[in-house]
Protein backbone atom coordinates (compact mmCIF):
# COMPACT_ATOMS: atom_id res chain seq x y z
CA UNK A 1 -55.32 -0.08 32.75
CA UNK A 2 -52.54 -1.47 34.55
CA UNK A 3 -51.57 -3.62 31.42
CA UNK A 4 -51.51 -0.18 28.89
CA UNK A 5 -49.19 1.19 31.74
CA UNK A 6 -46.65 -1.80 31.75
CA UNK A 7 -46.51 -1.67 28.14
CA UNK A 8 -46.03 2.06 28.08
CA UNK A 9 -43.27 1.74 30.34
CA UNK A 10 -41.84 -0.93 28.30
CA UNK A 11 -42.31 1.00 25.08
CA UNK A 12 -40.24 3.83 26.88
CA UNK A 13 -37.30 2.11 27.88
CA UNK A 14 -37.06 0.41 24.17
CA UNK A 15 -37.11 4.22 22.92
CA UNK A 16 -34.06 4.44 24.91
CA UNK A 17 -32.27 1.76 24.12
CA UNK A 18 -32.92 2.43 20.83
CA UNK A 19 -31.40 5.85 20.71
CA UNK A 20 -28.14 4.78 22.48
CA UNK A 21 -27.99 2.27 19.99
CA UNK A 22 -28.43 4.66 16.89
CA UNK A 23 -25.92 6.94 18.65
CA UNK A 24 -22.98 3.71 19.08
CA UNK A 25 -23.76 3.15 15.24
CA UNK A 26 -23.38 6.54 14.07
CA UNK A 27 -20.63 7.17 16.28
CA UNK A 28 -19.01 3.78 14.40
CA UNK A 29 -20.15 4.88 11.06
CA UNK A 30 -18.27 8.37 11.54
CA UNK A 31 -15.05 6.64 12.60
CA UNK A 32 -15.11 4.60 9.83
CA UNK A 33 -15.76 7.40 7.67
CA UNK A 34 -12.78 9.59 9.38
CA UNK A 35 -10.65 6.62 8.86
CA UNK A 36 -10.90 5.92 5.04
CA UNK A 37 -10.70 9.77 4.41
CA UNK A 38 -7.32 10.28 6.48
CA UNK A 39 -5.61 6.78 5.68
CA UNK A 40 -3.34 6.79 3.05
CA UNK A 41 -2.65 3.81 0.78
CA UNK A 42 -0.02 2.91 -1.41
CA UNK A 43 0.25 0.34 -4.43
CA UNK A 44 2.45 -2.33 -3.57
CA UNK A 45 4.58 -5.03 -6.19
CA UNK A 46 6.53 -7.95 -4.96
CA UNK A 47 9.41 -9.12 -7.11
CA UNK A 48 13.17 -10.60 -6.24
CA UNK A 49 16.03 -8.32 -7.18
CA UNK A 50 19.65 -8.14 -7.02
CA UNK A 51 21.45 -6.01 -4.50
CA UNK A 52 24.76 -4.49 -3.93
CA UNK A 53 26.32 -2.25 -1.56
CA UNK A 54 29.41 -0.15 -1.16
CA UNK A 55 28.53 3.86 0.14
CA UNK A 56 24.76 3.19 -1.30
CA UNK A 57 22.67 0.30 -1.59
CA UNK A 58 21.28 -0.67 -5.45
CA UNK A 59 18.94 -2.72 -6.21
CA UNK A 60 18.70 -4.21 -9.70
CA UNK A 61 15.93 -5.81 -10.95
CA UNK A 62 14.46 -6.47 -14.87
CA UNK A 63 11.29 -5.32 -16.02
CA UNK A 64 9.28 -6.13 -18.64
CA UNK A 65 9.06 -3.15 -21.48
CA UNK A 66 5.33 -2.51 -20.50
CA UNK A 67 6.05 -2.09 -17.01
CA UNK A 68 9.00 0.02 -16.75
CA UNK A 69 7.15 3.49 -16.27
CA UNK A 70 4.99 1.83 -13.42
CA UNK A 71 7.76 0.68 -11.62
CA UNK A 72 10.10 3.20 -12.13
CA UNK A 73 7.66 5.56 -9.49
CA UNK A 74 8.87 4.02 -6.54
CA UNK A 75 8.89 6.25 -3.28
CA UNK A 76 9.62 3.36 -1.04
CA UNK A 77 11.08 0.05 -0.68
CA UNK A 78 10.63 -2.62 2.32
CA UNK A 79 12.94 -5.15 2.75
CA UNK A 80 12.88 -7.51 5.11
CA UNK A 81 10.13 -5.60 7.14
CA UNK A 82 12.19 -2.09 7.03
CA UNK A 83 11.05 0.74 4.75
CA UNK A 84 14.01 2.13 2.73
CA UNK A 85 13.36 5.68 0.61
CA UNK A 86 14.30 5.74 -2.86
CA UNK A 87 17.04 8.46 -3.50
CA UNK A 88 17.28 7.21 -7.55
CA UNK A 89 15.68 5.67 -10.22
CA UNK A 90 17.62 4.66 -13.01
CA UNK A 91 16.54 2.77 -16.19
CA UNK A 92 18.73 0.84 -18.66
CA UNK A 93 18.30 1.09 -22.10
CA UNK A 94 16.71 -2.09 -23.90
CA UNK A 95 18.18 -5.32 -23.62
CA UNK A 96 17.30 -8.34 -26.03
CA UNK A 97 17.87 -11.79 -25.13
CA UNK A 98 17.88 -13.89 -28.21
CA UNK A 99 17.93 -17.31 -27.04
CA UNK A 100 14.64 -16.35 -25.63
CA UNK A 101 13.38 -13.97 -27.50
CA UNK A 102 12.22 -11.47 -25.65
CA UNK A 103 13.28 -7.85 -24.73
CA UNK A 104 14.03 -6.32 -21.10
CA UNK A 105 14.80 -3.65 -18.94
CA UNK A 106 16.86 -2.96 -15.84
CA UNK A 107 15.35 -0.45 -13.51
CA UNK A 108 18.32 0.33 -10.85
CA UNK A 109 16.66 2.02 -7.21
CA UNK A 110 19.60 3.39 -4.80
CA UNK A 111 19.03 3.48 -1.04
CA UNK A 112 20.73 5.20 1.30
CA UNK A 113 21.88 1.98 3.20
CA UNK A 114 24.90 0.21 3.45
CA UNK A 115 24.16 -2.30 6.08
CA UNK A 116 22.37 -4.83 3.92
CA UNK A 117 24.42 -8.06 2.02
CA UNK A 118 25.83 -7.00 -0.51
CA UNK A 119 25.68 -9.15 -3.47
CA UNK A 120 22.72 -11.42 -3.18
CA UNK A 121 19.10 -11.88 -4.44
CA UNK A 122 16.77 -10.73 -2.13
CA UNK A 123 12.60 -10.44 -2.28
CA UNK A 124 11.67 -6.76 -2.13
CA UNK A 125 7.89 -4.56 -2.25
CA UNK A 126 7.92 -1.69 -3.71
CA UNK A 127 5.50 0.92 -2.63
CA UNK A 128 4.28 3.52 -4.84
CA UNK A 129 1.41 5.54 -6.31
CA UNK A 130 0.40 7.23 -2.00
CA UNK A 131 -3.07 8.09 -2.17
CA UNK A 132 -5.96 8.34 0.39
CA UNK A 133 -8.17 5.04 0.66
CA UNK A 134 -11.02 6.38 -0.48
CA UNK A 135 -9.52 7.20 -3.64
CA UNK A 136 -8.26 3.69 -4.03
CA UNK A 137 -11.70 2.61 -3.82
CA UNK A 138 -13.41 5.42 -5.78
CA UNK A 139 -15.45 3.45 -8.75
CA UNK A 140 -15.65 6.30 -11.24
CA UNK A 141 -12.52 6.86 -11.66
């Protein structure tokens, strides 16, 4: 009798355990859940591009003809570990180089900054398309 009490004891405490333990996991589950739902996420492509400065900054950089709409959606630009808004997009009309025989465009971003070199090649990320993680993840769509 003594034994079936020990082990009823034991079983109890394991019940408890057991339901602080489903409660830490849920609780986890639901903050992961909270996070993907309020994070937002943007698309992000890393190029080099050519930059001058005089009242605004522009930044220069050529695109290939199938991926001038994509790129031309910019919201923001980081440079050098500082986000920059984009004030204007502007796109040059088609440009063929012969010797190599392909075809380009120049998309042109302006930032309102004047405190970056002027006049130099510089590695920037543009960051576009802001949507919520879970969306970026979504496999139906």
């Amino acid at each position: 009798m003594l034994n079936y009490i020990a082990n009823k004891e034991a079983l109890l405490r394991y019940e408890k355990k057991f339901k602080i333990t489903s409660i830490i996991v849920s609780l986890l589950l639901l903050i992961i859940i909270v996070f993907f739902v309020l994070t937002n996420k943007y698309d992000q492509v890393s190029l080099k591009a050519f930059i001058t400065c005089q009242d605004k900054c522009s930044i220069t950089f050529p695109s290939q003809l199938s991926d001038v709409n994509y790129l031309s959606n910019g919201e923001l630009i980081i440079i050098s570990g500082h986000q920059y808004k984009v004030l204007n997009v502007t796109i040059s009309d088609i440009i063929n180089n012969y010797e190599e025989l392909t075809s380009y465009q120049e998309v042109t971003y302006e930032i309102e900054n004047n405190s970056l070199p002027s006049n130099q090649i510089i590695d920037i990320t543009i960051l576009q398309n802001k949507e919520k993680l879970y969306q970026k993840f979504n496999p139906f769509k």
